[in-house]
C-alpha atoms as a PDB file:
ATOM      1  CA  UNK A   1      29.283 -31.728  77.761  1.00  0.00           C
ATOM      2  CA  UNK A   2      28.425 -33.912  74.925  1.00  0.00           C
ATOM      3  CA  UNK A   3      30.631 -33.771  72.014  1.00  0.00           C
ATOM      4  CA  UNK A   4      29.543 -36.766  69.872  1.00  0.00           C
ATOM      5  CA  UNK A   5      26.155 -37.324  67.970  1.00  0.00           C
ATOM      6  CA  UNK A   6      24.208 -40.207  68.948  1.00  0.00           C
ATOM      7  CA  UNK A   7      22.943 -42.443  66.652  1.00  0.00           C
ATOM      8  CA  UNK A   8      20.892 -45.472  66.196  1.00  0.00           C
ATOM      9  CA  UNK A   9      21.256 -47.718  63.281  1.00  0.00           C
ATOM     10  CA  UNK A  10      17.904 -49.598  62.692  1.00  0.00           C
ATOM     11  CA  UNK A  11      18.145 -51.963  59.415  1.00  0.00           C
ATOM     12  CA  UNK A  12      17.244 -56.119  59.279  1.00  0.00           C
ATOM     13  CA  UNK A  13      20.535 -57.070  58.054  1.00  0.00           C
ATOM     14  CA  UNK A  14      23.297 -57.053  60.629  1.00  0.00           C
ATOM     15  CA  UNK A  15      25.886 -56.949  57.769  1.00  0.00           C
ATOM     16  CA  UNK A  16      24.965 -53.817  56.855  1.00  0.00           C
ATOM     17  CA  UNK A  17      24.699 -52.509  60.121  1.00  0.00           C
ATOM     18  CA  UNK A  18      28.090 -53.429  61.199  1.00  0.00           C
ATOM     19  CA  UNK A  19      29.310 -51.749  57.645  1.00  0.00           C
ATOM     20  CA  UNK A  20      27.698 -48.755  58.445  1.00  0.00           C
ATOM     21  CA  UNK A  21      28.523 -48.215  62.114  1.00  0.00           C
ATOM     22  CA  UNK A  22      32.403 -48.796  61.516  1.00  0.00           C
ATOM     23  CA  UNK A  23      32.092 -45.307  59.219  1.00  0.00           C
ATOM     24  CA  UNK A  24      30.074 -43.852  61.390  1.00  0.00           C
ATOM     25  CA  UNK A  25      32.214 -44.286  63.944  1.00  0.00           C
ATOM     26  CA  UNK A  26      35.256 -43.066  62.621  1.00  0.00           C
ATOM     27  CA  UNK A  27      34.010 -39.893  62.501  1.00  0.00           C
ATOM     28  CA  UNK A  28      35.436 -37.954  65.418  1.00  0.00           C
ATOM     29  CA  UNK A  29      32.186 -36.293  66.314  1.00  0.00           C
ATOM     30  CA  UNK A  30      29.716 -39.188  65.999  1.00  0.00           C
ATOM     31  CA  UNK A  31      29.187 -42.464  67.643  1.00  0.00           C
ATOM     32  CA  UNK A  32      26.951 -45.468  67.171  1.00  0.00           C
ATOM     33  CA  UNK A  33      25.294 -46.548  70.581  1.00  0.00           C
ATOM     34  CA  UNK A  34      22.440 -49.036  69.559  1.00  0.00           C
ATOM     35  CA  UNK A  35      21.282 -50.752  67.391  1.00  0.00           C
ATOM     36  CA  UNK A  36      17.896 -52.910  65.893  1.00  0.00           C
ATOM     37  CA  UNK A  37      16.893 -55.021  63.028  1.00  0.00           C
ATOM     38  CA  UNK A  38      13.057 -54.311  62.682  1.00  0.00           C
ATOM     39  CA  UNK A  39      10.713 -51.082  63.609  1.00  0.00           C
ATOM     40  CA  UNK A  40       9.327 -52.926  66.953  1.00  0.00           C
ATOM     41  CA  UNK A  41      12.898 -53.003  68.205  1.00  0.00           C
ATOM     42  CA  UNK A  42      13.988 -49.892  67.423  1.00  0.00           C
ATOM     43  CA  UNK A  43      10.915 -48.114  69.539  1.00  0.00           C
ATOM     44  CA  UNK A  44      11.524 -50.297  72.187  1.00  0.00           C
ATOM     45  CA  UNK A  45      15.114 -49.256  72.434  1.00  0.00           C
ATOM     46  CA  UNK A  46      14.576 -45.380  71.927  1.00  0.00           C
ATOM     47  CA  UNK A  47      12.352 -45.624  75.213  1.00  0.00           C
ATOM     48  CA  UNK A  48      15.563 -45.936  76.844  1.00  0.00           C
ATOM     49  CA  UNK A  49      18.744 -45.464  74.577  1.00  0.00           C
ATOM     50  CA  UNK A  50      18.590 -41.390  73.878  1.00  0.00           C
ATOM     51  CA  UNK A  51      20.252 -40.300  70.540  1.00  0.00           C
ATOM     52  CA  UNK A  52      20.274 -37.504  68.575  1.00  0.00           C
ATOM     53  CA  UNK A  53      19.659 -39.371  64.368  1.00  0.00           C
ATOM     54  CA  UNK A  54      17.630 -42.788  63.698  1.00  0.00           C
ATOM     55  CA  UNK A  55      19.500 -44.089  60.982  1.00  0.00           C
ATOM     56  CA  UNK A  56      16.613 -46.429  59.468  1.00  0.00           C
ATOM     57  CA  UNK A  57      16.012 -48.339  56.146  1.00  0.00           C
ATOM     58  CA  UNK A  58      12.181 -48.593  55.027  1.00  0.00           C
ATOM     59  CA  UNK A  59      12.126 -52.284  53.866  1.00  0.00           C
ATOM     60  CA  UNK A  60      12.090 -54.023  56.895  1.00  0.00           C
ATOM     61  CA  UNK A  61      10.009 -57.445  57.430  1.00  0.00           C
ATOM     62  CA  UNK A  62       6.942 -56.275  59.800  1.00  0.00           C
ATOM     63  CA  UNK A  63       6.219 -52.605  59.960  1.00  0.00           C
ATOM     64  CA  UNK A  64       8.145 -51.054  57.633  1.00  0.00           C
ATOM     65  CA  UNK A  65      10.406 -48.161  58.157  1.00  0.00           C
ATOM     66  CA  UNK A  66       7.609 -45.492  56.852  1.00  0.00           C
ATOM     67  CA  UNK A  67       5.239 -46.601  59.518  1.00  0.00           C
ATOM     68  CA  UNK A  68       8.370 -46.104  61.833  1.00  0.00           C
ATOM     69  CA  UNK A  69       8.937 -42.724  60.828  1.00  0.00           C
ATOM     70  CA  UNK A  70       5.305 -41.649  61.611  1.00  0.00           C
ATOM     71  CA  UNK A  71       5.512 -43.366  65.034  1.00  0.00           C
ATOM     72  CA  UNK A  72       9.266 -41.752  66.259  1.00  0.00           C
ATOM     73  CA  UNK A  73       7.489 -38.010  64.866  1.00  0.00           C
ATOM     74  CA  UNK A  74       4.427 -38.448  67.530  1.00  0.00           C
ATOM     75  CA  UNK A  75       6.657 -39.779  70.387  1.00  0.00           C
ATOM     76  CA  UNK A  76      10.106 -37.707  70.061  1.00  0.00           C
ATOM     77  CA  UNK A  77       9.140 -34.797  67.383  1.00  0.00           C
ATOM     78  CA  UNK A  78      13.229 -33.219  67.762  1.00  0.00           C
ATOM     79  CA  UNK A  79      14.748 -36.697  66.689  1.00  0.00           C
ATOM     80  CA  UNK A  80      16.280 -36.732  62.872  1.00  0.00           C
ATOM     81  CA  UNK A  81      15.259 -39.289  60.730  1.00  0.00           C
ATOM     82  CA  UNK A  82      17.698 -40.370  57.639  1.00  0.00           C
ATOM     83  CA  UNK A  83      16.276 -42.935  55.947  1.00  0.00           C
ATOM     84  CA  UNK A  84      18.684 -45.508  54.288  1.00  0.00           C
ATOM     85  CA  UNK A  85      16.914 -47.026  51.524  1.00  0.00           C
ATOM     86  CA  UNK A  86      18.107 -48.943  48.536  1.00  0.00           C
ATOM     87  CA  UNK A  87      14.999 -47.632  46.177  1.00  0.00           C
ATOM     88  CA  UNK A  88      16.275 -44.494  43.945  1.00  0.00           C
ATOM     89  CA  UNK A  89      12.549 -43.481  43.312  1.00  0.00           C
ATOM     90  CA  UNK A  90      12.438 -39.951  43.835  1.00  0.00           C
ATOM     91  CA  UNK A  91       8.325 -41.206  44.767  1.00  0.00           C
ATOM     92  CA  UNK A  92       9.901 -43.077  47.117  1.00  0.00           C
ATOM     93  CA  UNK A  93      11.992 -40.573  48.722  1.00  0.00           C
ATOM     94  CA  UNK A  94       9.483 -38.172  48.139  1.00  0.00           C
ATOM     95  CA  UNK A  95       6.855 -40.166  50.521  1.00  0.00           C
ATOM     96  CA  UNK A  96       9.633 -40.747  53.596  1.00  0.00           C
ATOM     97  CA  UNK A  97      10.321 -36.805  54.014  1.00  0.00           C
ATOM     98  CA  UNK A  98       6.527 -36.176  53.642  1.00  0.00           C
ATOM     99  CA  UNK A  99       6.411 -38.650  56.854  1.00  0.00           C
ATOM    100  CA  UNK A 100       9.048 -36.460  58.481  1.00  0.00           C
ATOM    101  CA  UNK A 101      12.772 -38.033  57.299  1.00  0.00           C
ATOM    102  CA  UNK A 102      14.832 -34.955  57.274  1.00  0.00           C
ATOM    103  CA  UNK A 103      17.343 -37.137  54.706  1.00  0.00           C
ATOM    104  CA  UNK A 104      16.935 -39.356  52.349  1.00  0.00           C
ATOM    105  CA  UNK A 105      20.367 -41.340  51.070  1.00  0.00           C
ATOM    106  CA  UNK A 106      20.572 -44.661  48.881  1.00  0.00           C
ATOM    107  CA  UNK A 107      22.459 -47.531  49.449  1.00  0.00           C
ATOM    108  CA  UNK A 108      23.851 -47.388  46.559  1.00  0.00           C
ATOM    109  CA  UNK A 109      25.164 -43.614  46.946  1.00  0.00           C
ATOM    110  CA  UNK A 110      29.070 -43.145  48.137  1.00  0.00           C
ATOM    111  CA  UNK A 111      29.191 -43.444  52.028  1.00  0.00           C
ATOM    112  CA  UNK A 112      30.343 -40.339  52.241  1.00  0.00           C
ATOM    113  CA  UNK A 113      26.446 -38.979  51.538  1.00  0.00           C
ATOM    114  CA  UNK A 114      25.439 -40.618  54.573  1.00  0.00           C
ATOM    115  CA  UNK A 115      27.515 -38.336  56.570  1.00  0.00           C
ATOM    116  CA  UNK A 116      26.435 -35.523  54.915  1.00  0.00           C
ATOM    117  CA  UNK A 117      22.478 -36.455  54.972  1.00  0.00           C
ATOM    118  CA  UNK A 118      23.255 -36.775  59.081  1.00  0.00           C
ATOM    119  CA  UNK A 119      24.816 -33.752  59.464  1.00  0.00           C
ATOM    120  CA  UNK A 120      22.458 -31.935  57.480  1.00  0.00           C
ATOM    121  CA  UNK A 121      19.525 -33.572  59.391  1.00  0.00           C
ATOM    122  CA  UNK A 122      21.144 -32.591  62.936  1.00  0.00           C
ATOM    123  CA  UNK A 123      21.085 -28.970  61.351  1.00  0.00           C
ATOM    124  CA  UNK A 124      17.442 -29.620  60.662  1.00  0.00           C
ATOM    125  CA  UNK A 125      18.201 -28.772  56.777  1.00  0.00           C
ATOM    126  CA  UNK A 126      16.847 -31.519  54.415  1.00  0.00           C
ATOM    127  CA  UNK A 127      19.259 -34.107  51.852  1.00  0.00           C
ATOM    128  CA  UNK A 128      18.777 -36.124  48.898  1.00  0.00           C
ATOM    129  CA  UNK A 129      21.780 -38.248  47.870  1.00  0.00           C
ATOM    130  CA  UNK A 130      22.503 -37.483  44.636  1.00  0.00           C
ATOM    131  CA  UNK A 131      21.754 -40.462  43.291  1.00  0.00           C
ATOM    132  CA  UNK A 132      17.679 -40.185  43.637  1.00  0.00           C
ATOM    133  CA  UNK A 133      16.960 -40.666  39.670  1.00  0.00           C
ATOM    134  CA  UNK A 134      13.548 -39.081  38.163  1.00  0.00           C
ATOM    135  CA  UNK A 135      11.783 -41.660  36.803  1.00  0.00           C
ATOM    136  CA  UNK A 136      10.610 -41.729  33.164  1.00  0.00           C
ATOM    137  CA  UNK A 137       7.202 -40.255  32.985  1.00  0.00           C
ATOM    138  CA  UNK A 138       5.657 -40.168  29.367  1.00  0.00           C
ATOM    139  CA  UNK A 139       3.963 -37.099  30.284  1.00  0.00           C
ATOM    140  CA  UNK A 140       2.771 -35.070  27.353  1.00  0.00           C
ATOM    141  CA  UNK A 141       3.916 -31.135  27.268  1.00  0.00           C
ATOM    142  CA  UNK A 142       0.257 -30.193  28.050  1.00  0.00           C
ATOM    143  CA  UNK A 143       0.565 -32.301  31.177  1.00  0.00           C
ATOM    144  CA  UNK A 144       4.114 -31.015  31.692  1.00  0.00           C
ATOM    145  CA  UNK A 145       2.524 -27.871  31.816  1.00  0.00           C
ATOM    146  CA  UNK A 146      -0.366 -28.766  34.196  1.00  0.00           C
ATOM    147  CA  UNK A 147       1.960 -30.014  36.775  1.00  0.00           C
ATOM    148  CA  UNK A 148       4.727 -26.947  36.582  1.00  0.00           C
ATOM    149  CA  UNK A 149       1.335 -24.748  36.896  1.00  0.00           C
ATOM    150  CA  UNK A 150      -0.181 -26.550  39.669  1.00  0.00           C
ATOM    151  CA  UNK A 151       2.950 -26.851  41.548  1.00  0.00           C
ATOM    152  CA  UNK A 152       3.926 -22.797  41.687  1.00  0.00           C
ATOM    153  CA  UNK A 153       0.473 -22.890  43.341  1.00  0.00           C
ATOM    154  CA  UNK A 154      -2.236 -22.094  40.702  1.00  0.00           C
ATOM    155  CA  UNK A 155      -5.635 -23.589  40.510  1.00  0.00           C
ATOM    156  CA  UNK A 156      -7.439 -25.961  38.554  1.00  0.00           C
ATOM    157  CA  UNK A 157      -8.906 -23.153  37.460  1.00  0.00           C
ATOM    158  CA  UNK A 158      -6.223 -20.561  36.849  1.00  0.00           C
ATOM    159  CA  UNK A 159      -4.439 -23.295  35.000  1.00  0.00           C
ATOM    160  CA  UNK A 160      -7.412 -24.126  32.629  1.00  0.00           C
ATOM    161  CA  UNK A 161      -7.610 -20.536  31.630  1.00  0.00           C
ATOM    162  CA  UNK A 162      -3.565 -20.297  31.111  1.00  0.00           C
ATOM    163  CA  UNK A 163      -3.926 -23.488  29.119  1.00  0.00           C
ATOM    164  CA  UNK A 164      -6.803 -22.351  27.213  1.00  0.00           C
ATOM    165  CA  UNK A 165      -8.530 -25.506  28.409  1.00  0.00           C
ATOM    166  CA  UNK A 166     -11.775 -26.432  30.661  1.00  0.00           C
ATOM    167  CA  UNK A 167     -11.036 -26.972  34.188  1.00  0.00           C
ATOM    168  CA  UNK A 168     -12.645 -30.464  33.920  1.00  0.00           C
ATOM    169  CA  UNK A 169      -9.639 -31.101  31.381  1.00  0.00           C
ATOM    170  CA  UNK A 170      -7.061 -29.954  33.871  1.00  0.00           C
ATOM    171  CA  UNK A 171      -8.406 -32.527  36.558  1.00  0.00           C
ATOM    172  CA  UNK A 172      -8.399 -35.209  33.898  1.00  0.00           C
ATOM    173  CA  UNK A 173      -4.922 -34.294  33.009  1.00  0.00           C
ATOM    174  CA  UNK A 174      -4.077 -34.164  37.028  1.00  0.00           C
ATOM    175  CA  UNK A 175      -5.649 -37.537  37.353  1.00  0.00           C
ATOM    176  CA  UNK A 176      -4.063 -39.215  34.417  1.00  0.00           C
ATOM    177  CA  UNK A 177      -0.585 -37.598  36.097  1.00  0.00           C
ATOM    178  CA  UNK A 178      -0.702 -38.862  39.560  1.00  0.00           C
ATOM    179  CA  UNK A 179      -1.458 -42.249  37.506  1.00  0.00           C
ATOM    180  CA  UNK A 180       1.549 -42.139  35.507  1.00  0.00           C
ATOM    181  CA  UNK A 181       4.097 -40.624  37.733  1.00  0.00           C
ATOM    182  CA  UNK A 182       3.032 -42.782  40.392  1.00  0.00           C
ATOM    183  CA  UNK A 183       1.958 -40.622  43.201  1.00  0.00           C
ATOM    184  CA  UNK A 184      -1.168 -39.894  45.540  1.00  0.00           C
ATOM    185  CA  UNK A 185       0.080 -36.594  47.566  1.00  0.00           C
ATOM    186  CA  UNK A 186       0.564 -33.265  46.342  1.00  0.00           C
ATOM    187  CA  UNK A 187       3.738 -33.064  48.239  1.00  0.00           C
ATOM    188  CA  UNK A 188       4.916 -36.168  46.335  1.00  0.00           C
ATOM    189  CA  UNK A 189       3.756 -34.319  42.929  1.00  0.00           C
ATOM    190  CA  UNK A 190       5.754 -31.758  43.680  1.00  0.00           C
ATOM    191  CA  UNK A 191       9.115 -32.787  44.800  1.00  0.00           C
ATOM    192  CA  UNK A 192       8.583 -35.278  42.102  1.00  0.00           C
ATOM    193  CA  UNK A 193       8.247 -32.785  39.096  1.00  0.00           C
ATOM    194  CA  UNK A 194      11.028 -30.758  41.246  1.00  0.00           C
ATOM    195  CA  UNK A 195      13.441 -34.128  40.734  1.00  0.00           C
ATOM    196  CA  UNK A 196      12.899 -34.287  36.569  1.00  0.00           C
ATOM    197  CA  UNK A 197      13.552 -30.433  36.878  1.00  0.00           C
ATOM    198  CA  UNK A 198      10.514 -28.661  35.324  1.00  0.00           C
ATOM    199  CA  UNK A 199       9.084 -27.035  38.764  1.00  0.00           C
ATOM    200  CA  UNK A 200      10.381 -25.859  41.850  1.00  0.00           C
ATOM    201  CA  UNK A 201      11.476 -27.046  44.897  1.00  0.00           C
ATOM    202  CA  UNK A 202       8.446 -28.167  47.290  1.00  0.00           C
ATOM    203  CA  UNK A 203       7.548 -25.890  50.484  1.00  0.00           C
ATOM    204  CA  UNK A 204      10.016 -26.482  53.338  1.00  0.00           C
ATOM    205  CA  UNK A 205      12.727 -28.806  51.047  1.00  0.00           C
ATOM    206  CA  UNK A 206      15.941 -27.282  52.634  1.00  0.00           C
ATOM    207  CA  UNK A 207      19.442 -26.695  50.700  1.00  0.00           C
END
């Protein structure tokens, strides 16, 4: 009977690593059993080291840790991916769960967080560390507005008539938005408007 979560650590500095796995470790119900410093090495060595959470930064020289993520989802759906990333963008956070991350924790963030954002991934529920800040956006209310609307699911065309506006307004708005903000997906749109607190949370982001 297996007691202890498996994990692999997968990061290009071995400092870091080492930090990492000693906490890890001292958990009573996890354990450490491999580990890699680029995405080439860590696919090699889940062919034949099974765990239960990738543990993986996304700035890695060579194919970064995104790419990874996309890769380990095709190959081994049921593995949980935390990403370890020292970027606070909530964009950037936004774009690893949309790859299939279940957690997303900075480096910066208390160690502690890492724990929870693995423990919460092996319950296939979704974390943020707290530390994710909303960037500043310069939106104007009116685009405040189109975002909260288009995010609870209305169209450009329900929008324009709530706004009082055309509807090729509201995709000029949209446009100028995704500009701004930063982003390309809708998912990213939305967890991003989520983070600076004027919309919901996206479709399947867990407590």
């Amino acid at each position: 009977m297996q007691l202890e979560s498996r994990i692999i650590l997968v990061d290009d500095h071995a400092a870091v690593r080492s930090g990492y796995k000693r906490f890890i470790d001292s958990e009573s119900d996890m354990v450490v059993v491999g580990e890699a410093g680029n995405a080439d090495l860590a696919f090699a060595l889940l062919k034949t080291q099974p765990c239960d959470v990738l543990v993986l930064d996304i700035s890695m020289p060579g194919q970064s840790g995104l790419e990874l993520i996309k890769r380990v989802r095709l190959k081994w759906p049921a593995l949980a991916v935390v990403v370890l990333s020292m970027h606070d963008s909530p964009v950037v956070a936004a774009k690893a769960l949309e790859q299939g991350a279940r957690a997303y924790i900075t480096k910066s963030s208390d160690p502690n967080e890492l724990i929870l954002g693995i423990r919460k991934a092996l319950g296939e529920q979704t974390y943020v560390s707290k530390d994710v800040q909303a960037q500043t956006s310069g939106l104007t209310p009116r685009e405040v507005d189109v975002v909260r609307l288009l995010v609870e699911g209305h169209t450009i065309d329900q929008v324009a008539t709530s706004l009082g506006i055309s509807s090729k307004t509201v995709s000029n708005n949209l446009s100028q938005i995704r500009q701004k903000v930063g982003v390309q997906t809708d998912f990213e749109l939305a967890f991003w408007a989520w983070s600076q607190g004027f919309a919901r949370k996206p479709p399947g982001f867990g407590e």
